[in-house]
N, C-alpha and C. Protein backbone atom coordinates (compact mmCIF):
# COMPACT_ATOMS: atom_id res chain seq x y z
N UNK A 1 81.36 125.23 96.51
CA UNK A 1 80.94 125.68 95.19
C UNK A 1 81.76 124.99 94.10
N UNK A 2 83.00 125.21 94.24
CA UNK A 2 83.79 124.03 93.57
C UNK A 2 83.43 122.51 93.43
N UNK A 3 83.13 122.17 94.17
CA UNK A 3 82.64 120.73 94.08
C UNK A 3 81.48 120.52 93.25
N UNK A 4 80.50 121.30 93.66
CA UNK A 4 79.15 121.86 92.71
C UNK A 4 79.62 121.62 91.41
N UNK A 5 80.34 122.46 90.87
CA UNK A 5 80.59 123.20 89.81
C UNK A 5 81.37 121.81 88.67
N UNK A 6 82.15 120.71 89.85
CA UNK A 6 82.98 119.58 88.96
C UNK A 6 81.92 118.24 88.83
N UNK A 7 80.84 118.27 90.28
CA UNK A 7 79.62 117.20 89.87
C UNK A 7 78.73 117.49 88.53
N UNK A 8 78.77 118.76 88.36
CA UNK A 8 78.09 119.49 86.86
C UNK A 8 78.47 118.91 86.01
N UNK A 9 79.92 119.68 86.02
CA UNK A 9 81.06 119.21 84.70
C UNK A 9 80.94 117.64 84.42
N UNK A 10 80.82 116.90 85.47
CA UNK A 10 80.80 115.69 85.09
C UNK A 10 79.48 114.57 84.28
N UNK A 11 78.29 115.34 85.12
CA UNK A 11 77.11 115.03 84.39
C UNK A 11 76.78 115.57 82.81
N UNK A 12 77.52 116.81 82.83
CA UNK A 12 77.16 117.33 80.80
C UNK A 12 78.30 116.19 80.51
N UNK A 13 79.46 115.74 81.15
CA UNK A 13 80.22 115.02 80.11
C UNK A 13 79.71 113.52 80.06
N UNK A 14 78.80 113.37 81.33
CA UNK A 14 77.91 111.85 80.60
C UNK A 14 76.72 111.95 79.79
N UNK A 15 76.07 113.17 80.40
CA UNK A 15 74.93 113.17 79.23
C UNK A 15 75.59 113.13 77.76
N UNK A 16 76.63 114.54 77.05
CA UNK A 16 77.20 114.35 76.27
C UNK A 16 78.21 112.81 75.76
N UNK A 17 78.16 112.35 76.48
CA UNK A 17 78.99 110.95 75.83
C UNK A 17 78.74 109.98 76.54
N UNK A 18 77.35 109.21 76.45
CA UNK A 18 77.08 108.32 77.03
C UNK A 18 77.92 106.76 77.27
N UNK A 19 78.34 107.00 76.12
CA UNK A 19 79.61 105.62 75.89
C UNK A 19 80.74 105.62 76.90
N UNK A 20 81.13 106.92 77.42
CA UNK A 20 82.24 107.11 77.58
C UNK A 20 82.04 106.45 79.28
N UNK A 21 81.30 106.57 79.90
CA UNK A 21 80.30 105.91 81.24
C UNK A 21 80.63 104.69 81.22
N UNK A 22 79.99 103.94 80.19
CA UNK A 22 80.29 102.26 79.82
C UNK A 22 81.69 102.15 79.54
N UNK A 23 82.83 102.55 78.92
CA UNK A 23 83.69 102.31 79.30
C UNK A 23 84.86 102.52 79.96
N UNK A 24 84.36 103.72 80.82
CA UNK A 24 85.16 103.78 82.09
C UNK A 24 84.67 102.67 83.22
N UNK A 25 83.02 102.28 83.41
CA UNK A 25 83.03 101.29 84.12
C UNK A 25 83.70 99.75 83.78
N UNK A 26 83.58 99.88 82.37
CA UNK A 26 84.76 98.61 81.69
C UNK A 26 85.89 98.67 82.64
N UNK A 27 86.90 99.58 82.24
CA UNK A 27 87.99 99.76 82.52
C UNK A 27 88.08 99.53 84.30
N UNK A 28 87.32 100.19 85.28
CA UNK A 28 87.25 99.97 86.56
C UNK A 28 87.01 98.62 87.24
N UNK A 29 85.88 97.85 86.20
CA UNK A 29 85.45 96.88 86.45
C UNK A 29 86.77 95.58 86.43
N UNK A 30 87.66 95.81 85.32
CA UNK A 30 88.51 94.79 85.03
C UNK A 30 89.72 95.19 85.77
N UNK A 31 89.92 96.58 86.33
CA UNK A 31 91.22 96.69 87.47
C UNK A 31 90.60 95.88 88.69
N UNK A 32 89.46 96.24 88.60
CA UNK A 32 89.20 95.66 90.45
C UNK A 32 89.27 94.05 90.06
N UNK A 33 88.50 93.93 89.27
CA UNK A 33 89.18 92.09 89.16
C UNK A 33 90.31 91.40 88.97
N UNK A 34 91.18 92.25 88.59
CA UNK A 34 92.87 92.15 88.60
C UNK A 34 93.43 92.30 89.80
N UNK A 35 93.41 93.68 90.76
CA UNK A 35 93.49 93.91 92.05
C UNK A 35 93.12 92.68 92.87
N UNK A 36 91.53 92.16 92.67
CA UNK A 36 91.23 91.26 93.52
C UNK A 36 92.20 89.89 93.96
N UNK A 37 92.22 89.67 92.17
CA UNK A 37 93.25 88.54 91.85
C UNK A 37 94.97 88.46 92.68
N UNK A 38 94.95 89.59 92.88
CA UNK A 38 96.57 89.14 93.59
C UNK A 38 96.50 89.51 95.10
N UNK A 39 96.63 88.44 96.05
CA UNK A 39 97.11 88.41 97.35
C UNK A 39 97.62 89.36 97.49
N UNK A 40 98.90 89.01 97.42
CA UNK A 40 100.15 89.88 97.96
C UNK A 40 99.69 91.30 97.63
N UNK A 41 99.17 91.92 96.33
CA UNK A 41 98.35 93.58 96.76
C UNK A 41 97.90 93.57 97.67
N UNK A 42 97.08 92.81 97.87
CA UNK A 42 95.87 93.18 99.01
C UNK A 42 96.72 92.69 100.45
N UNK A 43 97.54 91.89 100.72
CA UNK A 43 97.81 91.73 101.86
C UNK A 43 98.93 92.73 102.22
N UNK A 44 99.56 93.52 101.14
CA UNK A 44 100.46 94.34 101.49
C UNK A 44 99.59 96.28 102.02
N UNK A 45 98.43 96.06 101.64
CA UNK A 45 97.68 97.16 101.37
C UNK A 45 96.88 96.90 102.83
N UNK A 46 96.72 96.03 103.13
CA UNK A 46 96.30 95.44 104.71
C UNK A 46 97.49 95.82 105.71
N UNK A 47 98.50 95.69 104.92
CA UNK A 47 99.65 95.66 106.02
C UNK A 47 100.08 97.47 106.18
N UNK A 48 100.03 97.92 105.30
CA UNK A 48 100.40 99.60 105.44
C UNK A 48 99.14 100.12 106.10
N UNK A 49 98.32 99.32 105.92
CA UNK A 49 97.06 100.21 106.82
C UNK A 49 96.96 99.85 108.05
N UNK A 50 97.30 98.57 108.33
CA UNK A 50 97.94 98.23 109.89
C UNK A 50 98.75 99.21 110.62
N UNK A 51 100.10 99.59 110.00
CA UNK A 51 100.80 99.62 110.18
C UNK A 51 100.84 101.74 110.85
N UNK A 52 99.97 102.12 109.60
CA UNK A 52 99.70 103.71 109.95
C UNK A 52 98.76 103.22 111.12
N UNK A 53 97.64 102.34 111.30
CA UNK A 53 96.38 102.49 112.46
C UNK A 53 97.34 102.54 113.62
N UNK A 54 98.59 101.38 114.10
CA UNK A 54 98.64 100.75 115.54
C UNK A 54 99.74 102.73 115.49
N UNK A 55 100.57 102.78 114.60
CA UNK A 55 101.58 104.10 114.69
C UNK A 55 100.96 104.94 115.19
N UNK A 56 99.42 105.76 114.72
CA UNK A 56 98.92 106.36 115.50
C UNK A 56 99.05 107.33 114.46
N UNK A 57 99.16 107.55 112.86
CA UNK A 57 99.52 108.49 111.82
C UNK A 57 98.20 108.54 111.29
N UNK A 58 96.97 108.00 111.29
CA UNK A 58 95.92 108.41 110.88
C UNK A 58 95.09 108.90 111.72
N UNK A 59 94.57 110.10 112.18
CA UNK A 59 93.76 110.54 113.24
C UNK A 59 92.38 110.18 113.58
N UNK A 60 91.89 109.04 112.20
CA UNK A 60 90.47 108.89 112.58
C UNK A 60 90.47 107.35 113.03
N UNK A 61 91.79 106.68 113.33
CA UNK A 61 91.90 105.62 113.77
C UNK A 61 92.68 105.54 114.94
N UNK A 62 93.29 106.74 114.96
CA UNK A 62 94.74 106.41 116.13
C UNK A 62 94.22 105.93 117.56
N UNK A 63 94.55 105.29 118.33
CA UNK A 63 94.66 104.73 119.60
C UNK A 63 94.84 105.75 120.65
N UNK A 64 93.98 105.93 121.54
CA UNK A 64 94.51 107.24 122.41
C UNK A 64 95.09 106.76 123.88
């Protein structure tokens, strides 16, 4: 019901402010192209997710 209740909240706040849509996708749009831009994020973000899979600390990946 909670969840319900914040997908709501979120649609009156786009109907009410349609702008505000366009530039949050601005803003998302130009992190992920920044993110993209640097290796070393992404290969370090590869590497901690390695690193929890082979450990066995995420349960929907762990190795049995």
């Amino acid at each position: 019901m909670k969840k319900l209740l914040i997908i709501a909240a979120a649609l009156v706040l786009l109907v009410l402010f349609p702008g505000l849509a366009q530039a949050t996708a601005a803003v998302l749009a130009v992190t992920v192209q920044f993110i993209a831009a640097q290796p070393v994020l992404i290969g370090f973000g590869l590497g901690v997710a390695t690193i929890a899979h082979l450990r066995g600390k995420n349960p929907a990946t762990a190795r049995i």
